[in-house]
PDB file of N, CA and C in Angstrom:
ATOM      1  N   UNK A   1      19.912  -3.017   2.948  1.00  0.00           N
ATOM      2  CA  UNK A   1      19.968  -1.570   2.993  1.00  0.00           C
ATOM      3  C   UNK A   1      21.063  -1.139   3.963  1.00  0.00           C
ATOM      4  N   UNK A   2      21.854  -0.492   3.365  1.00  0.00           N
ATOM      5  CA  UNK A   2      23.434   0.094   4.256  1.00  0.00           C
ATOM      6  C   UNK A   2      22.785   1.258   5.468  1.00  0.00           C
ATOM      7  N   UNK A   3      22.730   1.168   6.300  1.00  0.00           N
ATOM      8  CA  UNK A   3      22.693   2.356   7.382  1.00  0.00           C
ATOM      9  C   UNK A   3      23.443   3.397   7.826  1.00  0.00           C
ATOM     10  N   UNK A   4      23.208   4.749   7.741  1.00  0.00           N
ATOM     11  CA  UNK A   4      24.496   5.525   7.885  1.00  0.00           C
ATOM     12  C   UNK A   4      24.632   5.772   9.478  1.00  0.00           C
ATOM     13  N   UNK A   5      25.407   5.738  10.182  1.00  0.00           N
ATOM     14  CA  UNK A   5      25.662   6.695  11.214  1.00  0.00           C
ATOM     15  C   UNK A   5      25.001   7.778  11.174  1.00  0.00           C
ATOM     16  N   UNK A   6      24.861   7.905  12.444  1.00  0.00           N
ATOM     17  CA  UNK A   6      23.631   9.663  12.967  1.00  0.00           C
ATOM     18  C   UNK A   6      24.762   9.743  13.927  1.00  0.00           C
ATOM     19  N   UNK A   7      24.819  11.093  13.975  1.00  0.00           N
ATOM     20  CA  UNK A   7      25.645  11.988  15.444  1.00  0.00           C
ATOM     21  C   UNK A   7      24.559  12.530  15.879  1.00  0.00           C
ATOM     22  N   UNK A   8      25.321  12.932  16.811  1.00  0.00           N
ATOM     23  CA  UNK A   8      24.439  14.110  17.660  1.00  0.00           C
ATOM     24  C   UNK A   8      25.861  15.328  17.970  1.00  0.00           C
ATOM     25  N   UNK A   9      25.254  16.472  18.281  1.00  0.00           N
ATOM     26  CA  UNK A   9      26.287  17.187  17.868  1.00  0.00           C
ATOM     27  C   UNK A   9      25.386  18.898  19.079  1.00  0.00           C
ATOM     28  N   UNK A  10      26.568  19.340  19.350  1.00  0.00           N
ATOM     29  CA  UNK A  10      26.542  20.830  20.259  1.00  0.00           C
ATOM     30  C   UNK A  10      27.230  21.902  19.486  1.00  0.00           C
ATOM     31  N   UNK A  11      26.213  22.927  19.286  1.00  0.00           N
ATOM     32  CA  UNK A  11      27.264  24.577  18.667  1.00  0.00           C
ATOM     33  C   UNK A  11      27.403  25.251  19.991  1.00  0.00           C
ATOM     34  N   UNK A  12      27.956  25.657  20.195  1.00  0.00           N
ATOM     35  CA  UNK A  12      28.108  27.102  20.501  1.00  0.00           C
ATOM     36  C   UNK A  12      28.599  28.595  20.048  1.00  0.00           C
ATOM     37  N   UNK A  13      27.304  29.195  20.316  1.00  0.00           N
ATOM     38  CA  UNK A  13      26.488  30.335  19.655  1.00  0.00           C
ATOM     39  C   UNK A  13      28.108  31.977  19.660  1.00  0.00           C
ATOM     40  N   UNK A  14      27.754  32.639  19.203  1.00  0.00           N
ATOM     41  CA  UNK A  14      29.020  34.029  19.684  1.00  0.00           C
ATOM     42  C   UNK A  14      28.211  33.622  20.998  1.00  0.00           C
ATOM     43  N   UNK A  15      27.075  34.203  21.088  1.00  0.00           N
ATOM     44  CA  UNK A  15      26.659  35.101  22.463  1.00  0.00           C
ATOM     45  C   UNK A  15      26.334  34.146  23.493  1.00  0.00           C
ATOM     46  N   UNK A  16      27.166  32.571  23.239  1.00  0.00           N
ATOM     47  CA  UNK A  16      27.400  31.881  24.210  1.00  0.00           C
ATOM     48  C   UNK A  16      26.254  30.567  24.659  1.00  0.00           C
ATOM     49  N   UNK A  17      25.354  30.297  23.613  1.00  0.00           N
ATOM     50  CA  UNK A  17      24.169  29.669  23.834  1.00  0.00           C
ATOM     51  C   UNK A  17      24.662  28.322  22.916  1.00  0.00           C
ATOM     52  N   UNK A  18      24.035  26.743  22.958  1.00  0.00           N
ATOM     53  CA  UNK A  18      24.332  25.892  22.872  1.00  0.00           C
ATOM     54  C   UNK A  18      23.429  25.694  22.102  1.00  0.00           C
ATOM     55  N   UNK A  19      23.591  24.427  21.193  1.00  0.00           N
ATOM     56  CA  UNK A  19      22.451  24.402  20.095  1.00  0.00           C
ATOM     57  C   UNK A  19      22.645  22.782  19.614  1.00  0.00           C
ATOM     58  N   UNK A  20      22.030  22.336  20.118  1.00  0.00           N
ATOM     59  CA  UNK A  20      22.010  20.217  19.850  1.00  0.00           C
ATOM     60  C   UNK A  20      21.266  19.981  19.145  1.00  0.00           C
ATOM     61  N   UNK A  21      21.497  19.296  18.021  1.00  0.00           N
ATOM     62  CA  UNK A  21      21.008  18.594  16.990  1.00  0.00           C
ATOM     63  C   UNK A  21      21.608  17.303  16.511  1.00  0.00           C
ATOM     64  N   UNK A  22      20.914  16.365  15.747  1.00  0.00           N
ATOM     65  CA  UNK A  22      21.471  15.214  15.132  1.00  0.00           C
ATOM     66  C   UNK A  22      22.043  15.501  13.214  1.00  0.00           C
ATOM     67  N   UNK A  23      22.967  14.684  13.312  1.00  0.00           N
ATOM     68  CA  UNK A  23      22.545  14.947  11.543  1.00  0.00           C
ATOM     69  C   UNK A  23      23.521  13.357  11.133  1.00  0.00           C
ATOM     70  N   UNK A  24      23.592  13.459   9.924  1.00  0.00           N
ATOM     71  CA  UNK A  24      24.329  11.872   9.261  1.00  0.00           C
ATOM     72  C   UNK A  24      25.778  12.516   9.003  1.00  0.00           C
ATOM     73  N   UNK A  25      25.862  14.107   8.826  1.00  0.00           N
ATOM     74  CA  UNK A  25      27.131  14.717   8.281  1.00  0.00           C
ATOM     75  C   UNK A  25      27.149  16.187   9.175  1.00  0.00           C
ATOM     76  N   UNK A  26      28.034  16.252   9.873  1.00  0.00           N
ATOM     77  CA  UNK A  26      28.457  17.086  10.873  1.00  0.00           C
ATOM     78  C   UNK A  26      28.730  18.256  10.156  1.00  0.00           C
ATOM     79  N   UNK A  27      30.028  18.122   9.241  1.00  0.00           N
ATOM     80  CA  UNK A  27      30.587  19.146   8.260  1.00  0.00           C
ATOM     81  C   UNK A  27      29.530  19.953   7.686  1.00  0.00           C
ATOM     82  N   UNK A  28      28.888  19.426   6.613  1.00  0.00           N
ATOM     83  CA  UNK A  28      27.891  19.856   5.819  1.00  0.00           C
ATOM     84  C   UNK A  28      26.679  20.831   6.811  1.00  0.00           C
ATOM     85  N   UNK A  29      26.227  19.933   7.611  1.00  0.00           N
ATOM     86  CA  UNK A  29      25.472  20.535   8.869  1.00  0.00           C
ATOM     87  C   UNK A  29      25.729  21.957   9.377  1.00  0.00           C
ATOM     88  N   UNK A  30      27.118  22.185  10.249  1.00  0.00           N
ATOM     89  CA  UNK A  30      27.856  22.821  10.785  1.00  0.00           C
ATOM     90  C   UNK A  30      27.650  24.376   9.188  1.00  0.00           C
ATOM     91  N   UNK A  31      27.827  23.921   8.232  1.00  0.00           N
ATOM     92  CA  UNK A  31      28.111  24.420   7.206  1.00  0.00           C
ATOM     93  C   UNK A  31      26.512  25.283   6.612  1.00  0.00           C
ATOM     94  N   UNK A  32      25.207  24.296   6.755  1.00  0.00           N
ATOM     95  CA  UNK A  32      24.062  25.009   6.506  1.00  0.00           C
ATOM     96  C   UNK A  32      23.870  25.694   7.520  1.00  0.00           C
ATOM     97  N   UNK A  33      23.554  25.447   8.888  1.00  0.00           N
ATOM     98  CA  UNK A  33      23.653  26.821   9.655  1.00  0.00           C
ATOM     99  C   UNK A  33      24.639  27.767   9.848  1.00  0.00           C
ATOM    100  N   UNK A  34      26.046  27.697   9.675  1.00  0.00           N
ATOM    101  CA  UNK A  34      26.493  28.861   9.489  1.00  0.00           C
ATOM    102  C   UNK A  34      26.232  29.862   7.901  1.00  0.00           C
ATOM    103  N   UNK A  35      25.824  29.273   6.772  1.00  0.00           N
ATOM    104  CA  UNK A  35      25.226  30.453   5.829  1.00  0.00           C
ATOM    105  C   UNK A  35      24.164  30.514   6.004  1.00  0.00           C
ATOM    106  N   UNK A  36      23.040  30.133   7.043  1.00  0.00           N
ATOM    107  CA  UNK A  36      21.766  30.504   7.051  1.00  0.00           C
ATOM    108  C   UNK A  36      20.962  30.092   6.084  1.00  0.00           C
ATOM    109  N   UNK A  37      21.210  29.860   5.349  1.00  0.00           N
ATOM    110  CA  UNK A  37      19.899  29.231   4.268  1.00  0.00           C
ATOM    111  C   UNK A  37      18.975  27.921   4.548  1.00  0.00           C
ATOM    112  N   UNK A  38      20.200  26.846   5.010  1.00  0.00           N
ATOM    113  CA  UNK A  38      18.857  25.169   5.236  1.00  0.00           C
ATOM    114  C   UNK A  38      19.353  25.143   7.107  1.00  0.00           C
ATOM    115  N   UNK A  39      20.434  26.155   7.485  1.00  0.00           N
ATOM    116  CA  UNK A  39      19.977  26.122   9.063  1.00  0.00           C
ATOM    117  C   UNK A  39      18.701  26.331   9.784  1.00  0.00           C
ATOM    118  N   UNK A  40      19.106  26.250  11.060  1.00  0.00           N
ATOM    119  CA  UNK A  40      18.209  26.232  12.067  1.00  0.00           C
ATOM    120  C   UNK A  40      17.443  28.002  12.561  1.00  0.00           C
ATOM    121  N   UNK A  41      16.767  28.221  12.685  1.00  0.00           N
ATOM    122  CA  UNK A  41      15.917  29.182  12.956  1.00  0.00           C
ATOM    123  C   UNK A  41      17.103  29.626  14.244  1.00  0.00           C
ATOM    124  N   UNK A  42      17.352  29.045  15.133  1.00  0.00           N
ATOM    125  CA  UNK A  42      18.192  29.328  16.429  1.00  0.00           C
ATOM    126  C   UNK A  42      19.191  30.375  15.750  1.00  0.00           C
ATOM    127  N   UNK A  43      19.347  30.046  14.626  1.00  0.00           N
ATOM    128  CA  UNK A  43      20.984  30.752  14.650  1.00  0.00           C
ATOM    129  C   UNK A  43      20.713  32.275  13.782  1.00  0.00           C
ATOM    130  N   UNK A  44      19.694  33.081  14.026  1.00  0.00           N
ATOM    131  CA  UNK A  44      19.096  33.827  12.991  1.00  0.00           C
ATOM    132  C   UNK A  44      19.382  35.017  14.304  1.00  0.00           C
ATOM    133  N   UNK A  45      19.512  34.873  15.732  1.00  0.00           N
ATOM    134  CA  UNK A  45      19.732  35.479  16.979  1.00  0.00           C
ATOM    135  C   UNK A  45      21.542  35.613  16.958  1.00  0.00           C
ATOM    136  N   UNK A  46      21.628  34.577  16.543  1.00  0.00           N
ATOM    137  CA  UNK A  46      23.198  34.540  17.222  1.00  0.00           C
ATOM    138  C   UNK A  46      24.014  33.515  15.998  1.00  0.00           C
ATOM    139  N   UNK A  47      25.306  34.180  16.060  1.00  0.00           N
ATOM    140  CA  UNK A  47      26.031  33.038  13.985  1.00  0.00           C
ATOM    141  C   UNK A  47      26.585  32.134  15.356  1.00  0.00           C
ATOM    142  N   UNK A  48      26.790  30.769  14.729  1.00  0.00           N
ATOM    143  CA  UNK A  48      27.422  29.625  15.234  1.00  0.00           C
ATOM    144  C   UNK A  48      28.969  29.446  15.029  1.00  0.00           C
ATOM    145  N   UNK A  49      29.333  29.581  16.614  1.00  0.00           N
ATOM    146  CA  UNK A  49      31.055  29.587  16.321  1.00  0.00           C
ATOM    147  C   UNK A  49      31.827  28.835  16.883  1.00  0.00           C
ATOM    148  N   UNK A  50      31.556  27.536  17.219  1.00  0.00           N
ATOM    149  CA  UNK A  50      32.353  26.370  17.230  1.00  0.00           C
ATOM    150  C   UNK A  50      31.112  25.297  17.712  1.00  0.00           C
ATOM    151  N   UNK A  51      32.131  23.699  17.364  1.00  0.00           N
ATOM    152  CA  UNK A  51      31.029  22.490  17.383  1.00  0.00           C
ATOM    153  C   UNK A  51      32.164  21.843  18.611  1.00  0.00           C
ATOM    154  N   UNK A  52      31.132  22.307  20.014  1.00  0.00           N
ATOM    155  CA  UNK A  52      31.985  21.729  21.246  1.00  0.00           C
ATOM    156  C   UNK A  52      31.850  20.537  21.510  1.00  0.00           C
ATOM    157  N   UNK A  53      31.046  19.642  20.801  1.00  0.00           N
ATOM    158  CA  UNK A  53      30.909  18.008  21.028  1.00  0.00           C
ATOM    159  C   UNK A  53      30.128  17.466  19.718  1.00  0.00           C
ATOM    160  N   UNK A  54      30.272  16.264  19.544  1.00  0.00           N
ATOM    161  CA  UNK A  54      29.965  15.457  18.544  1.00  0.00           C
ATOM    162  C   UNK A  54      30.462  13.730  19.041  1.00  0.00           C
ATOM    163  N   UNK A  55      29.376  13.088  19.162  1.00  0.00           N
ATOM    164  CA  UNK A  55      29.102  11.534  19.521  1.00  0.00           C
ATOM    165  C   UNK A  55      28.492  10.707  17.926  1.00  0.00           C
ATOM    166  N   UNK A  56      28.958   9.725  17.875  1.00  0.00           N
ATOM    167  CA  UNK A  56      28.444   8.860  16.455  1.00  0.00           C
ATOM    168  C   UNK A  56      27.384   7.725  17.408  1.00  0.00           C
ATOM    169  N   UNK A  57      26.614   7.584  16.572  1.00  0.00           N
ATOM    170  CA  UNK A  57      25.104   6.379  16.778  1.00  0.00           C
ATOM    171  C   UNK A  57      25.242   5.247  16.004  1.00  0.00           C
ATOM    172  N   UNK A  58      24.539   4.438  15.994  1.00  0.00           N
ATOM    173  CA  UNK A  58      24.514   3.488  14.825  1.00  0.00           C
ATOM    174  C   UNK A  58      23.307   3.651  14.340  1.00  0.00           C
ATOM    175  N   UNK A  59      22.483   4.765  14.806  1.00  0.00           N
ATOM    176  CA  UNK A  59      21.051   5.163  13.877  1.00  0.00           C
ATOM    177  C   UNK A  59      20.383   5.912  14.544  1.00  0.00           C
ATOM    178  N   UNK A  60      19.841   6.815  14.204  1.00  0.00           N
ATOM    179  CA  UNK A  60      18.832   7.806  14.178  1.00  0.00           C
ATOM    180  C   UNK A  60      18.053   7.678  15.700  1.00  0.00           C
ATOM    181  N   UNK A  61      17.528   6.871  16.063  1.00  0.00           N
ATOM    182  CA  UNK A  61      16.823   6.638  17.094  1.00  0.00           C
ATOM    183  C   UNK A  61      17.695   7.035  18.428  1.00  0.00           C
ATOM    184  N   UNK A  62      18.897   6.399  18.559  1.00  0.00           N
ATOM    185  CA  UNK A  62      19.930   6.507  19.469  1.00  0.00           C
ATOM    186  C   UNK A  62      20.466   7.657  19.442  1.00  0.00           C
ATOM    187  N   UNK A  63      20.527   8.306  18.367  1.00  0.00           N
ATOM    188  CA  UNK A  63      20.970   9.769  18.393  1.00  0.00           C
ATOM    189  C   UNK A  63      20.112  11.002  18.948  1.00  0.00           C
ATOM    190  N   UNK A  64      18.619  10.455  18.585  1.00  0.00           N
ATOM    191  CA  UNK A  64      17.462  11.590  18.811  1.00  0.00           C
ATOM    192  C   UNK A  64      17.467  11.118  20.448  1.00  0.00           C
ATOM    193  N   UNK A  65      17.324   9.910  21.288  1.00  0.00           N
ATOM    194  CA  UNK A  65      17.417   9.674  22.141  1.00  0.00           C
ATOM    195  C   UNK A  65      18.348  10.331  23.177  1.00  0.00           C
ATOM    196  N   UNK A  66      19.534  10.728  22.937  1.00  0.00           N
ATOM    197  CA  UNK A  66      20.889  11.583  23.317  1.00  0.00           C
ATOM    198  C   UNK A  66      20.412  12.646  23.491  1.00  0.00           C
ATOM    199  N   UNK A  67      20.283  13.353  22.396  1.00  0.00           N
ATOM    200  CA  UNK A  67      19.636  14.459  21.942  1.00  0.00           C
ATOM    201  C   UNK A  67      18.566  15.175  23.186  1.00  0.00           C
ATOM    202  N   UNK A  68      17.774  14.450  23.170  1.00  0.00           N
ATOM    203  CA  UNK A  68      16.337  14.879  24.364  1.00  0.00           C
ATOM    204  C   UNK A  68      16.900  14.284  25.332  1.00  0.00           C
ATOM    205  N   UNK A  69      17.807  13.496  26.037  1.00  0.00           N
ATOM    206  CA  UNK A  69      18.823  13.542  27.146  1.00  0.00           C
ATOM    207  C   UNK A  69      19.539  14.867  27.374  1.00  0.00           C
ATOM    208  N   UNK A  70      19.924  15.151  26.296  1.00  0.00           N
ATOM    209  CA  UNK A  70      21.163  16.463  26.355  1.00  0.00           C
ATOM    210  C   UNK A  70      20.218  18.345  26.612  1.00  0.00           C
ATOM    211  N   UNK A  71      19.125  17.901  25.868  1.00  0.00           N
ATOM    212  CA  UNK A  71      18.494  19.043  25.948  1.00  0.00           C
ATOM    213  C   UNK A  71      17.356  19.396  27.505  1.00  0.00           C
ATOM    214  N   UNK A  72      17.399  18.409  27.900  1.00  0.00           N
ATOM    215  CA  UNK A  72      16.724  18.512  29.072  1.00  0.00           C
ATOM    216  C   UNK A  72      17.762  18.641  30.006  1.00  0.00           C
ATOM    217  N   UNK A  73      19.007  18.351  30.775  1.00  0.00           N
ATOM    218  CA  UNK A  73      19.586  18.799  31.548  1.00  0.00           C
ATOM    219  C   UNK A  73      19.817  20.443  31.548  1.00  0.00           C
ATOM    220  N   UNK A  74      19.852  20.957  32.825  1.00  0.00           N
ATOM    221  CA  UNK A  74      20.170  22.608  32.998  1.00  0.00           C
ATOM    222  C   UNK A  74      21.065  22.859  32.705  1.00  0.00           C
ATOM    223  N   UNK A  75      21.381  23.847  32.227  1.00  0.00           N
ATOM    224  CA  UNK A  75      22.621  24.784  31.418  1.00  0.00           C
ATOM    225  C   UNK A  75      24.205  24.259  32.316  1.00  0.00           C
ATOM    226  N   UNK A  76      24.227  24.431  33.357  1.00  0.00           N
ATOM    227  CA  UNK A  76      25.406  24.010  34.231  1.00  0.00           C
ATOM    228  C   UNK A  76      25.512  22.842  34.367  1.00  0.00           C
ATOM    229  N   UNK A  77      24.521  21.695  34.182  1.00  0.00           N
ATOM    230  CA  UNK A  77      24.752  20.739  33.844  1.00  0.00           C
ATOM    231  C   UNK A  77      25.520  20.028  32.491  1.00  0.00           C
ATOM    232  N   UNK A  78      24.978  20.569  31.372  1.00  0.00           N
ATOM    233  CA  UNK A  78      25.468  20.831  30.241  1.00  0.00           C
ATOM    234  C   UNK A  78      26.793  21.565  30.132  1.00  0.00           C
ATOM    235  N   UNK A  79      27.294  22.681  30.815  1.00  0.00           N
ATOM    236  CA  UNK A  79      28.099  22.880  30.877  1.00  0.00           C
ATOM    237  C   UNK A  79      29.577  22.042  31.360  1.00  0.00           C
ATOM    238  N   UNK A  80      29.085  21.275  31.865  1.00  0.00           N
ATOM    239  CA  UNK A  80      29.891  20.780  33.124  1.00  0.00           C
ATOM    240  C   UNK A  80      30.261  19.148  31.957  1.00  0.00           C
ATOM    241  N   UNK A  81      29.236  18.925  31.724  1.00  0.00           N
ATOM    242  CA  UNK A  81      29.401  17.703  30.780  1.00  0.00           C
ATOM    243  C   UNK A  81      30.047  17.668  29.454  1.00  0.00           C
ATOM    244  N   UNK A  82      30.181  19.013  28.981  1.00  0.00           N
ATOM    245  CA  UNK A  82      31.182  19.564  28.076  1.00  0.00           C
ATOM    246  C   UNK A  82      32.751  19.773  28.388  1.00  0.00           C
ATOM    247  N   UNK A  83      32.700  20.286  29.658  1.00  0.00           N
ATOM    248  CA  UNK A  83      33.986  20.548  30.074  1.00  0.00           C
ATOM    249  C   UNK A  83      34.285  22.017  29.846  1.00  0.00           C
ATOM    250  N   UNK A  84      33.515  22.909  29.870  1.00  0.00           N
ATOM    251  CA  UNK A  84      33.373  24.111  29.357  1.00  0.00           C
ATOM    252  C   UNK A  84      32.806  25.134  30.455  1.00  0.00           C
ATOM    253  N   UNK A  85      33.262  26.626  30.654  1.00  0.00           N
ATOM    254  CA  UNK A  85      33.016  27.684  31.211  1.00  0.00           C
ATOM    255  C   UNK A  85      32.821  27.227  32.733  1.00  0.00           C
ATOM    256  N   UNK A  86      31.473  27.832  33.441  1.00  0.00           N
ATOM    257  CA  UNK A  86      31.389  27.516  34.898  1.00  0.00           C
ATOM    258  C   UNK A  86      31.569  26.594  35.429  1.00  0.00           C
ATOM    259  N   UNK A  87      30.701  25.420  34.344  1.00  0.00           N
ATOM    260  CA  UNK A  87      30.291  24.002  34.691  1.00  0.00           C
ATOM    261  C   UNK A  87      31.359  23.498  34.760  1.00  0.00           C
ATOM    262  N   UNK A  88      32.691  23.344  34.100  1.00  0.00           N
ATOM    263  CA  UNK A  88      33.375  21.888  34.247  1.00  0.00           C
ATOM    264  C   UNK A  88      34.123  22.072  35.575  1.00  0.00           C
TER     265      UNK A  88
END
């Protein structure tokens, strides 16, 4: 059985809010939450206007693992690890 690559992946929102998720296809991804139909509930507040990071896995586990790494650090932390606004 062939295994695909999982990313993990950061939006940022217009109104400036960050949004981490995994997926197998970034493009496509990036693509259902910006028309709203198979996106994320998050983006129903605010449309998604750029993808400030994206890391490749060799599977799912390692990606969701990142993931709940990335989402638990504080905003300026996150910031800073992006290279972006206050934080870097």
């Amino acid at each position: 059985m062939k295994s695909s690559a999982w990313y993990a992946y950061v939006i940022c929102t217009e109104n400036g809010n960050l949004y981490t998720g995994i997926t197998t296809d970034i493009e496509r991804r990036f693509q259902e939450h910006a028309s709203g139909k198979k996106g994320a509930k998050f983006f129903r507040t605010s449309a998604p206007l750029d993808l400030v990071f994206k890391k490749r896995f060799k599977n799912r586990s390692d990606a969701s693992k990142f993931e709940a790494y990335f989402k638990a650090l504080t905003r300026p932390k996150k910031l800073k690890f992006l290279g972006i606004g206050k934080g870097a």
